[in-house]
C-alpha atoms as a PDB file:
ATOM      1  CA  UNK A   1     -57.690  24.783  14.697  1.00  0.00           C
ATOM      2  CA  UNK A   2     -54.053  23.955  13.618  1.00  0.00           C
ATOM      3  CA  UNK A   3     -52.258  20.298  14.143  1.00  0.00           C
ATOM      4  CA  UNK A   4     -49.877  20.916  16.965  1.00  0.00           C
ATOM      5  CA  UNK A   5     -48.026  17.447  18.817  1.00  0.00           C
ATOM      6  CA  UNK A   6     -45.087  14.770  18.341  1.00  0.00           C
ATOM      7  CA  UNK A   7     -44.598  12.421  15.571  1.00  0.00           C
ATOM      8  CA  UNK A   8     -42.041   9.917  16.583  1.00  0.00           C
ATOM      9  CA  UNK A   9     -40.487   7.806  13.484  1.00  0.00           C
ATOM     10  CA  UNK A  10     -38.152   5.150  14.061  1.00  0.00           C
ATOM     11  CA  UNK A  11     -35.512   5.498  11.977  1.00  0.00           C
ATOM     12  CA  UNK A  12     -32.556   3.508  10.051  1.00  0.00           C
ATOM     13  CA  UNK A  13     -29.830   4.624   8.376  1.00  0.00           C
ATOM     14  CA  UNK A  14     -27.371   2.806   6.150  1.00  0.00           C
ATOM     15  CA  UNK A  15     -23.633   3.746   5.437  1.00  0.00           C
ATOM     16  CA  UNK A  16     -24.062   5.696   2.936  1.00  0.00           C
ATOM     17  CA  UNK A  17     -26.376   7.903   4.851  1.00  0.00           C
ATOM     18  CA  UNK A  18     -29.827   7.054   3.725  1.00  0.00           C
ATOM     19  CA  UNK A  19     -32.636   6.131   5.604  1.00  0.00           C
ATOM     20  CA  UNK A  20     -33.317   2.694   5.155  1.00  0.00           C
ATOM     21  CA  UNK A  21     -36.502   1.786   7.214  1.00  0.00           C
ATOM     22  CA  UNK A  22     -38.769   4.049   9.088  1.00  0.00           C
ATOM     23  CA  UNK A  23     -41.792   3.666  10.788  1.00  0.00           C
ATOM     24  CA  UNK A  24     -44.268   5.684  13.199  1.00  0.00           C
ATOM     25  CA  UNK A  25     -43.733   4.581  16.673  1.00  0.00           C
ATOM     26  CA  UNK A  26     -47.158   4.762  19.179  1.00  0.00           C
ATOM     27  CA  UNK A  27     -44.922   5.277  22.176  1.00  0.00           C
ATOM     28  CA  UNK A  28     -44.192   9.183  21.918  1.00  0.00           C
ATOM     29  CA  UNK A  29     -46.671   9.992  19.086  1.00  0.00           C
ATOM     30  CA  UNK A  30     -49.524  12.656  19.850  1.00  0.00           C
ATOM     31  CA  UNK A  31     -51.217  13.063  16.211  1.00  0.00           C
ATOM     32  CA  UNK A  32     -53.590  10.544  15.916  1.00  0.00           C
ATOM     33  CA  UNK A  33     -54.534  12.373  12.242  1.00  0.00           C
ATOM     34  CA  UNK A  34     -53.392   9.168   9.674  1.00  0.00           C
ATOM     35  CA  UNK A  35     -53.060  11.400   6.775  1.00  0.00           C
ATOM     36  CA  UNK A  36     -50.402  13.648   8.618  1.00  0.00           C
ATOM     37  CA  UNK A  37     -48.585  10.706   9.787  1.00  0.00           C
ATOM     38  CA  UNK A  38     -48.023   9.339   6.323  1.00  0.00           C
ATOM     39  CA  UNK A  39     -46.981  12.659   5.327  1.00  0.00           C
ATOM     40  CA  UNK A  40     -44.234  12.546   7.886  1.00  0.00           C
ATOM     41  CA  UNK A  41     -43.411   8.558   7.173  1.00  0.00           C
ATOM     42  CA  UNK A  42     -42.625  10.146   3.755  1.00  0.00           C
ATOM     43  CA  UNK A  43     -40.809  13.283   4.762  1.00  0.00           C
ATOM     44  CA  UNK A  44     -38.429  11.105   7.110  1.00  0.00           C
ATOM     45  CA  UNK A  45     -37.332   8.961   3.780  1.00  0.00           C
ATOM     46  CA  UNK A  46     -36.196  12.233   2.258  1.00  0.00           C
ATOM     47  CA  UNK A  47     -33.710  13.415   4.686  1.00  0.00           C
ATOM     48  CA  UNK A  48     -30.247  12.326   3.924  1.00  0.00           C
ATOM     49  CA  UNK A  49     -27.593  11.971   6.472  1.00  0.00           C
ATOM     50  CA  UNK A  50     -23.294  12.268   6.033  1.00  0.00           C
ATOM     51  CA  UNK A  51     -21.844   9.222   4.806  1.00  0.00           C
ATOM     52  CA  UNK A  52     -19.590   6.996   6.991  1.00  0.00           C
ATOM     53  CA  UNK A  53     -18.157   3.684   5.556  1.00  0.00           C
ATOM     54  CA  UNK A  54     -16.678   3.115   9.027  1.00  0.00           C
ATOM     55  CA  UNK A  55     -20.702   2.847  10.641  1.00  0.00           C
ATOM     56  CA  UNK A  56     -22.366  -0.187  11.220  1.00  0.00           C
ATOM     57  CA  UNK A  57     -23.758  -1.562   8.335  1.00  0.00           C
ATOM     58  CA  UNK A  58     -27.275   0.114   9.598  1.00  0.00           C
ATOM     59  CA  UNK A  59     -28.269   2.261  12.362  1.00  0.00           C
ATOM     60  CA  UNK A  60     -31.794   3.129  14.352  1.00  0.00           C
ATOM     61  CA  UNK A  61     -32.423   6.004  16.033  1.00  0.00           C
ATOM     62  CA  UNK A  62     -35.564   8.487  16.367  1.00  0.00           C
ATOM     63  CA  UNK A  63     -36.795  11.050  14.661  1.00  0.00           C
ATOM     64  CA  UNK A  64     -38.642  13.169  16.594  1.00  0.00           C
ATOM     65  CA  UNK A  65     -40.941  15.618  14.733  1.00  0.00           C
ATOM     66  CA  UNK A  66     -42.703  18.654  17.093  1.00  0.00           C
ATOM     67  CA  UNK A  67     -45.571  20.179  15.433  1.00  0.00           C
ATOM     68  CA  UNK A  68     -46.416  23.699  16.599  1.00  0.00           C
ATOM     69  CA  UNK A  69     -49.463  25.238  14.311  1.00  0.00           C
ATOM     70  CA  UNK A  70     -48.813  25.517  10.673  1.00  0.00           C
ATOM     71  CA  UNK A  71     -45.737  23.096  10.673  1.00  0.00           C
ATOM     72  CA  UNK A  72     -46.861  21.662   7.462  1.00  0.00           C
ATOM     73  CA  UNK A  73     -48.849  24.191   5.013  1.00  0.00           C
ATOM     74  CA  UNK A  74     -52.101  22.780   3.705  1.00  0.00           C
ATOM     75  CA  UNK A  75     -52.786  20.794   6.662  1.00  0.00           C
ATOM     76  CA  UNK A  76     -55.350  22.023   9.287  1.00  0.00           C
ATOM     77  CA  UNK A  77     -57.399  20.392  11.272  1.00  0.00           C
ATOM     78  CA  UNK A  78     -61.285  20.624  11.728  1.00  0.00           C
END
């Protein structure tokens, strides 16, 4: 059996486009699986959004991260 669900990550974002808070929210969230849900905590610090000096100084939002099967290699479930 495969991991398949919703990770929801609150995100932040700073002006220069780079996240800088996230966190798993419970609301939304189907994995349960706490080694998966680090792996996305992680993932979600990598991603890099387009610069705007004109932005808010920060800015939340969700990332919303649909798992269908093999999403991730090396991660299966028992």
């Amino acid at each position: 059996m495969t991991k398949k669900g919703v990770i929801v990550v609150k995100t932040c974002i700073n002006r220069s486009g780079i996240v800088s808070f996230a966190e798993i929210m419970e609301e939304g969230t189907t994995i349960t699986d706490r080694s998966l849900l680090k792996k996305a905590l992680a993932a979600s610090y990598g991603y890099k959004f387009e610069p705007d000096l004109r932005a808010p100084k920060e800015q939340c939002g969700k990332l919303i991260i649909k798992l269908s099967g093999d999403a991730i290699p090396g991660i299966r479930g028992n």
